[in-house]
PDB file of N, CA and C in Angstrom:
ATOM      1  N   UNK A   1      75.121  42.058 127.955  1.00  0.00           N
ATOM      2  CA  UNK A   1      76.058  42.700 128.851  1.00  0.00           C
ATOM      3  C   UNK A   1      76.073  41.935 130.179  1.00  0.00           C
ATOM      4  N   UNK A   2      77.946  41.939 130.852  1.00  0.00           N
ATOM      5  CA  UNK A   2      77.592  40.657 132.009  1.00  0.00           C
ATOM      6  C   UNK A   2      76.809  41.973 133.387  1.00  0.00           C
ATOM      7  N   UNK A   3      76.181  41.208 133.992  1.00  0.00           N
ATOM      8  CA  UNK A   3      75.778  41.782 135.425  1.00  0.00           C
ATOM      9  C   UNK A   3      76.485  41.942 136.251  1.00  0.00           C
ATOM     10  N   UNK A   4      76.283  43.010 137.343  1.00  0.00           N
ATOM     11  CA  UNK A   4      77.349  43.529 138.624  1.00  0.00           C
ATOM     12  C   UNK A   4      78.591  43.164 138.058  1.00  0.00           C
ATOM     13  N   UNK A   5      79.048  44.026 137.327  1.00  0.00           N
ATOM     14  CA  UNK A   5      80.165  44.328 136.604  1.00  0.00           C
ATOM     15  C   UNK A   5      80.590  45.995 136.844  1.00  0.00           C
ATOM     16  N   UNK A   6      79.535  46.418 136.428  1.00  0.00           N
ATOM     17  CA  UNK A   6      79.752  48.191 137.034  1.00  0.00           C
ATOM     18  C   UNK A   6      79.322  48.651 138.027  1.00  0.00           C
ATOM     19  N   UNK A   7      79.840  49.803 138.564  1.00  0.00           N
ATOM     20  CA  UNK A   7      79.401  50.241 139.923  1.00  0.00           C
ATOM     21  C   UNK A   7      78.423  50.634 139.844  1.00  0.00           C
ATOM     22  N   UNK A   8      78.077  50.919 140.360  1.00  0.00           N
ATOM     23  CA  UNK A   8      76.572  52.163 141.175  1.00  0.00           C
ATOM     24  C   UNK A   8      76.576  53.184 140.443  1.00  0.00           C
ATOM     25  N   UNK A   9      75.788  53.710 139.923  1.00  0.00           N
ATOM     26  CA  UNK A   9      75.636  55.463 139.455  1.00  0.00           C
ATOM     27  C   UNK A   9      74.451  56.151 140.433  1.00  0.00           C
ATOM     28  N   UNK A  10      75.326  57.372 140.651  1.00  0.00           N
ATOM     29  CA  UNK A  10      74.621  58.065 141.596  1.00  0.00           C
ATOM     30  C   UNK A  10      74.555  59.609 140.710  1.00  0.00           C
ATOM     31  N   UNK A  11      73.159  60.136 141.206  1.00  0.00           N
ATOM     32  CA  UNK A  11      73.058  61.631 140.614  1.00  0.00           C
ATOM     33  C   UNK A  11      73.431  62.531 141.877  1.00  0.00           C
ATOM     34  N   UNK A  12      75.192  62.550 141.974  1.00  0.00           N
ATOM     35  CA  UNK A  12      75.830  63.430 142.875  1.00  0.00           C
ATOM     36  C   UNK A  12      75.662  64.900 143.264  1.00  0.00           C
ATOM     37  N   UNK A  13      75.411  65.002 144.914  1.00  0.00           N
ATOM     38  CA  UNK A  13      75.280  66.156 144.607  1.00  0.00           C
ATOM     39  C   UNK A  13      76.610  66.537 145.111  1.00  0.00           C
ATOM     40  N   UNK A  14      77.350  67.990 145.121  1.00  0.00           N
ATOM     41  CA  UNK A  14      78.500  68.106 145.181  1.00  0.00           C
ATOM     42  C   UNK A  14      78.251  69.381 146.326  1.00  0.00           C
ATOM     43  N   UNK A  15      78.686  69.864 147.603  1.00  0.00           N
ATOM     44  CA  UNK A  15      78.941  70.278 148.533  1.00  0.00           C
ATOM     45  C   UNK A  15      79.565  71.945 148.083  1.00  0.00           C
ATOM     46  N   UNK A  16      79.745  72.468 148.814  1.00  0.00           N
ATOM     47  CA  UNK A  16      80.752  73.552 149.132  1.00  0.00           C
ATOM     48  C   UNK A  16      79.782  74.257 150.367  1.00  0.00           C
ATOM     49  N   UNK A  17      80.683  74.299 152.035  1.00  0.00           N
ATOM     50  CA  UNK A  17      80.452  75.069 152.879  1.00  0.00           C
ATOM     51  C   UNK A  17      78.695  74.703 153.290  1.00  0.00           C
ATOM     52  N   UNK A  18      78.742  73.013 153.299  1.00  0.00           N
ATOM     53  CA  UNK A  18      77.075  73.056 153.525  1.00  0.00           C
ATOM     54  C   UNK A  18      76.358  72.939 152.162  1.00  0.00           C
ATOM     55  N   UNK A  19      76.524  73.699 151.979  1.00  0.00           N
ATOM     56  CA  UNK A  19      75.460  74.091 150.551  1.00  0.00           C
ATOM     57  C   UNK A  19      75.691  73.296 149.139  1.00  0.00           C
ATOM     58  N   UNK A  20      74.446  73.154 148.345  1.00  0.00           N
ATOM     59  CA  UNK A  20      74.829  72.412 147.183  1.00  0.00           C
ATOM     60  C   UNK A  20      74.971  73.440 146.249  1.00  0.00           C
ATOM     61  N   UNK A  21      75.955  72.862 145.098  1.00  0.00           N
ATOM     62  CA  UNK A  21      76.792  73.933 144.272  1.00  0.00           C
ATOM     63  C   UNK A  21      76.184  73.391 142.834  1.00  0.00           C
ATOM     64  N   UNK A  22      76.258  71.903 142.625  1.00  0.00           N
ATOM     65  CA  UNK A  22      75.955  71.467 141.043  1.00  0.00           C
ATOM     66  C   UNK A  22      75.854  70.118 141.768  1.00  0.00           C
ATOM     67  N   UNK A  23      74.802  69.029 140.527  1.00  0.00           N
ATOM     68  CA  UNK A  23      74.661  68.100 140.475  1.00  0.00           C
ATOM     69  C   UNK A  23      75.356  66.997 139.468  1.00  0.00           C
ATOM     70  N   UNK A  24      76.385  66.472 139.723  1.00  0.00           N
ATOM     71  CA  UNK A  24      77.142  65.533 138.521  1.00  0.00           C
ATOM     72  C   UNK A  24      76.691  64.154 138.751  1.00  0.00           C
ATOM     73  N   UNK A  25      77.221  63.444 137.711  1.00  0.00           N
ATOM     74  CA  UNK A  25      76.999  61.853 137.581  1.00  0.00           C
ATOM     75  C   UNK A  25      78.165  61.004 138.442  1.00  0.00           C
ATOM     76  N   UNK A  26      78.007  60.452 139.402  1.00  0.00           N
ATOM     77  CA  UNK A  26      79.241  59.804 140.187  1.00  0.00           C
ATOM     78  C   UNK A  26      78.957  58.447 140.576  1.00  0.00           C
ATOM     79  N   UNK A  27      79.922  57.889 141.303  1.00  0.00           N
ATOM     80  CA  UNK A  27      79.993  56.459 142.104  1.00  0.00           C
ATOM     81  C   UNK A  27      79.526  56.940 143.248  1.00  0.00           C
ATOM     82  N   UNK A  28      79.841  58.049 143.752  1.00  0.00           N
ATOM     83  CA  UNK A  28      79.763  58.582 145.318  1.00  0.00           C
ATOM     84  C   UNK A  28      78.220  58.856 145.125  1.00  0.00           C
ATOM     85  N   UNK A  29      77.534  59.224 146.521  1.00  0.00           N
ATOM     86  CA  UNK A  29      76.336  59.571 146.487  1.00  0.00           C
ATOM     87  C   UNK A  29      76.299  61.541 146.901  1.00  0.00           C
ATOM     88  N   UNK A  30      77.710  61.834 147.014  1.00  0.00           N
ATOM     89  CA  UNK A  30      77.747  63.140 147.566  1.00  0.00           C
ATOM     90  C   UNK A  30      79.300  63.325 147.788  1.00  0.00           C
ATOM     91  N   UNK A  31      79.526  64.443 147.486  1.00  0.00           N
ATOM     92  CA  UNK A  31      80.728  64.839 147.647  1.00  0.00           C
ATOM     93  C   UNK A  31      80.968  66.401 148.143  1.00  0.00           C
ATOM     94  N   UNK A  32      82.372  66.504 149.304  1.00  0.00           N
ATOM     95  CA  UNK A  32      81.986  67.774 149.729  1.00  0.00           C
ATOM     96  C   UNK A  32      83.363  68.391 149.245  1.00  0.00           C
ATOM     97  N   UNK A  33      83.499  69.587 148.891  1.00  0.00           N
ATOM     98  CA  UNK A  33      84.804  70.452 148.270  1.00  0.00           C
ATOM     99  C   UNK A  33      85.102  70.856 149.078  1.00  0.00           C
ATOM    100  N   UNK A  34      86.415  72.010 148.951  1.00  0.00           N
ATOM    101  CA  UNK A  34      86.897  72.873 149.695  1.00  0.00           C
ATOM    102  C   UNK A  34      86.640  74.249 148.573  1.00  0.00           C
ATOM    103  N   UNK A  35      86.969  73.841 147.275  1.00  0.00           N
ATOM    104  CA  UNK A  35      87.470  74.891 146.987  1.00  0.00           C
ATOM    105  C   UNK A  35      86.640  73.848 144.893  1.00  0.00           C
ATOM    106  N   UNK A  36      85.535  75.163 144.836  1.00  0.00           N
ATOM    107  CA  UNK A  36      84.982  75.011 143.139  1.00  0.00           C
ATOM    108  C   UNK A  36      85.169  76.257 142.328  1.00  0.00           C
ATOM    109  N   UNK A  37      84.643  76.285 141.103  1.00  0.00           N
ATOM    110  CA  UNK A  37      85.004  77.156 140.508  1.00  0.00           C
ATOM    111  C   UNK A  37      84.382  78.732 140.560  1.00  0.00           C
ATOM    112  N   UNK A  38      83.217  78.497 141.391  1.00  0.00           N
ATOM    113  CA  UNK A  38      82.579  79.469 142.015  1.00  0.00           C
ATOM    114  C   UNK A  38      83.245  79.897 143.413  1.00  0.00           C
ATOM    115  N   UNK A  39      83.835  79.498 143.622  1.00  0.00           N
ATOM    116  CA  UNK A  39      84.884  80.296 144.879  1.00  0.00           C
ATOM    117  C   UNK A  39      86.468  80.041 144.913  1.00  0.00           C
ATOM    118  N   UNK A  40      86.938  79.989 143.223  1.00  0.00           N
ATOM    119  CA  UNK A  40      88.027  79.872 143.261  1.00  0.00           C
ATOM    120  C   UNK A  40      88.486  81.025 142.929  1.00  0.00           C
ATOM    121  N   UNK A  41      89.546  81.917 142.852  1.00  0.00           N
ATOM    122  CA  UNK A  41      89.865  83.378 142.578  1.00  0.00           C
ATOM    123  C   UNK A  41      90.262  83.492 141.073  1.00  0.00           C
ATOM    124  N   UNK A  42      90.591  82.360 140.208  1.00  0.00           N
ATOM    125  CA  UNK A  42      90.710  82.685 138.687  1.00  0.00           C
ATOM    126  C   UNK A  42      89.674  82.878 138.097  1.00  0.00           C
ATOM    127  N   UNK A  43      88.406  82.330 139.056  1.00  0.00           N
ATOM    128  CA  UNK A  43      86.934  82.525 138.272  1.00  0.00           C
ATOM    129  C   UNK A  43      86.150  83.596 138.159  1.00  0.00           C
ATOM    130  N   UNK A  44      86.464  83.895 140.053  1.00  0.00           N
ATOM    131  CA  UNK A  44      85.218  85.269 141.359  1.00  0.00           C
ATOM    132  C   UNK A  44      86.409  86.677 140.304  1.00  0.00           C
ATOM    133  N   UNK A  45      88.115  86.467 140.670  1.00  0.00           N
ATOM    134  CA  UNK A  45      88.413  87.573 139.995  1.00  0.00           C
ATOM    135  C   UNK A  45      88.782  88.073 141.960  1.00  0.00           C
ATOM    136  N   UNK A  46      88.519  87.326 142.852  1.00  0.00           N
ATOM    137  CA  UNK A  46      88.539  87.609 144.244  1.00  0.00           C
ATOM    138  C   UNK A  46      89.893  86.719 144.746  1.00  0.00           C
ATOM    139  N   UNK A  47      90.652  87.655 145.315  1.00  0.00           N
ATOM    140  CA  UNK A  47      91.778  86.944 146.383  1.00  0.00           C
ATOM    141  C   UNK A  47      91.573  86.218 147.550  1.00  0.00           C
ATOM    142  N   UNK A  48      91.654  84.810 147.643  1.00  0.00           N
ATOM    143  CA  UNK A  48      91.435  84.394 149.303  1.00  0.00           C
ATOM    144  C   UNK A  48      92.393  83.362 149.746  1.00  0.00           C
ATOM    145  N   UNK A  49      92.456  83.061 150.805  1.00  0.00           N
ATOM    146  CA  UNK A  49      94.094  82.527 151.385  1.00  0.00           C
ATOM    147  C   UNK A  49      93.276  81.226 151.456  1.00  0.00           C
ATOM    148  N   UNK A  50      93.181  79.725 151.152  1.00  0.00           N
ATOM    149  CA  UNK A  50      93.139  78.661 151.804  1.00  0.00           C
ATOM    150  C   UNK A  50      93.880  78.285 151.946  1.00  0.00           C
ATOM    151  N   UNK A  51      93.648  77.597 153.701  1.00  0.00           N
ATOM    152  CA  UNK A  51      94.645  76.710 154.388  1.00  0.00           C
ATOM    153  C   UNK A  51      94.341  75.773 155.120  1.00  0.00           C
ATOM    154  N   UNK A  52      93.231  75.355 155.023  1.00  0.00           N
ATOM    155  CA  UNK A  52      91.917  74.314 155.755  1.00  0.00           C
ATOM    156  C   UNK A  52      92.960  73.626 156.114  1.00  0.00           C
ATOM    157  N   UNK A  53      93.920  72.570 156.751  1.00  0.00           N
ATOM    158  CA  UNK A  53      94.729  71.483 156.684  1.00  0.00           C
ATOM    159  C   UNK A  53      95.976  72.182 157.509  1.00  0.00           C
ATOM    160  N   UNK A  54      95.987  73.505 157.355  1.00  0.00           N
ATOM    161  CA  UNK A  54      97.089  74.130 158.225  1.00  0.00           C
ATOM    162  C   UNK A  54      98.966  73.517 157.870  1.00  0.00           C
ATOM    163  N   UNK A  55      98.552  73.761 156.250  1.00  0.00           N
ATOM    164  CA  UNK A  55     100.383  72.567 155.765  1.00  0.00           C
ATOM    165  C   UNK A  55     100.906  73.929 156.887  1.00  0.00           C
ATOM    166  N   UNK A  56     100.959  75.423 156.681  1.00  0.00           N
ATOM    167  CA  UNK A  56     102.145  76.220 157.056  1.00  0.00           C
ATOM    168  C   UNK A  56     102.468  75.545 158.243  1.00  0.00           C
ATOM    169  N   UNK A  57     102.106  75.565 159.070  1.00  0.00           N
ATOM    170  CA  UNK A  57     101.910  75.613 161.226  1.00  0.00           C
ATOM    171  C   UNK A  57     102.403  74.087 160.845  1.00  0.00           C
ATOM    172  N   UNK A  58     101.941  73.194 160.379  1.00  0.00           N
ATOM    173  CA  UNK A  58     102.626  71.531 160.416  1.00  0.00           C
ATOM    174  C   UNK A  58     104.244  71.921 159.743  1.00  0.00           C
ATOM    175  N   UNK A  59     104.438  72.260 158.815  1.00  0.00           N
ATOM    176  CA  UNK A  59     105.636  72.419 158.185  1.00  0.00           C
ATOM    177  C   UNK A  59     106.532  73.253 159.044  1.00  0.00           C
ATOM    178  N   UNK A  60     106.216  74.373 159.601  1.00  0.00           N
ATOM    179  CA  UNK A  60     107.227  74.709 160.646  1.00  0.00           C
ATOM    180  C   UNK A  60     107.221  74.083 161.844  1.00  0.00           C
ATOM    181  N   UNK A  61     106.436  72.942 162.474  1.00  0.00           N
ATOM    182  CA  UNK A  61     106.969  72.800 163.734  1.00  0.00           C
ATOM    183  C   UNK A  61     107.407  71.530 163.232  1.00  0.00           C
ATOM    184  N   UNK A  62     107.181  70.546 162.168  1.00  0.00           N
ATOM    185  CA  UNK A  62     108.142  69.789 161.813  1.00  0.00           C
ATOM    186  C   UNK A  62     109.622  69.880 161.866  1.00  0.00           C
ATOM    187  N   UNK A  63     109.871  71.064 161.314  1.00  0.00           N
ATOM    188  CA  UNK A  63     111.029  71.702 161.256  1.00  0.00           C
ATOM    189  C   UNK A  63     111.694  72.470 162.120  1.00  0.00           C
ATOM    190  N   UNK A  64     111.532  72.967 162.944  1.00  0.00           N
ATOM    191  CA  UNK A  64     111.995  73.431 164.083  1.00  0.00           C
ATOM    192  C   UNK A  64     112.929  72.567 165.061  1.00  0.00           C
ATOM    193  N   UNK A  65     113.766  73.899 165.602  1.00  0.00           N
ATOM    194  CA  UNK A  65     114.718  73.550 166.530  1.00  0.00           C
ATOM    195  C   UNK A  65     115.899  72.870 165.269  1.00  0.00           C
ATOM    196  N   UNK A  66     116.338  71.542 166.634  1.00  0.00           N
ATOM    197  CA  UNK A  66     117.858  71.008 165.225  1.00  0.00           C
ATOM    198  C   UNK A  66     117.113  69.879 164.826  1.00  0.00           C
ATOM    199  N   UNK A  67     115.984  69.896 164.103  1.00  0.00           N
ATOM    200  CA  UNK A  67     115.900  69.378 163.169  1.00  0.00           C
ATOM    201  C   UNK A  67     117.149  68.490 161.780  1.00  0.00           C
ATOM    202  N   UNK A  68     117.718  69.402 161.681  1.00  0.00           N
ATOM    203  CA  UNK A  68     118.734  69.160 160.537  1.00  0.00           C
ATOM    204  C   UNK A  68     120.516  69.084 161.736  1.00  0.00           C
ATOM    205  N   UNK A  69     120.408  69.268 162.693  1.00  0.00           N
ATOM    206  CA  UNK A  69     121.595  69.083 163.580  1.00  0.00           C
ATOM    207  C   UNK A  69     121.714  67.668 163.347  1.00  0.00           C
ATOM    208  N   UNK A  70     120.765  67.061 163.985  1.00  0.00           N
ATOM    209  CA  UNK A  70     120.780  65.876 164.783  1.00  0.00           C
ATOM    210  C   UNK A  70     120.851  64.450 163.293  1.00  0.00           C
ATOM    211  N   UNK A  71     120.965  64.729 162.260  1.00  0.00           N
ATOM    212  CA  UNK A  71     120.708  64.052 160.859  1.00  0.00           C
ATOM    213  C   UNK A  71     122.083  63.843 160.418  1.00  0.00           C
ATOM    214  N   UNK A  72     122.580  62.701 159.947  1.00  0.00           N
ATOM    215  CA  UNK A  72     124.333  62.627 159.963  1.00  0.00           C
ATOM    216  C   UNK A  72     124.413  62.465 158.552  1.00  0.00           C
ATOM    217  N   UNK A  73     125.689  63.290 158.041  1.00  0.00           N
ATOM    218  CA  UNK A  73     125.498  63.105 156.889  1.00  0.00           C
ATOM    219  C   UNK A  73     125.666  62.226 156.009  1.00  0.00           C
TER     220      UNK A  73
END
């Protein structure tokens, strides 16, 4: 088999809120979530709003005012 051909294997640990959740096989040495299957609501059976990134509040002030006035057709 040729040498430095494949990457790195790392025994990943995987994040959520600080805390470690599970350990997978990766390139990365760590990875952090927002959102696993232990705090996702098809799993918990629990409703919760994420919006870490804030698309709503960017998408309306993108859009605001004459936005669409000032655009020729």
């Amino acid at each position: 088999m040729k040498t430095k051909t494949h990457p790195k294997f790392f025994n990943c640990k995987v994040f959520h809120n600080g805390e470690v959740v599970m350990e997978v096989g990766s390139t990365k040495p760590e990875l952090h979530v927002e959102v696993w299957s232990g705090s996702h609501p098809f799993f918990t059976g629990k409703q919760a709003f994420v919006d870490a990134a804030g698309r709503v509040e960017k998408f309306q002030r993108k859009f605001q005012g004459n936005y669409f006035k000032d655009k020729k057709k």
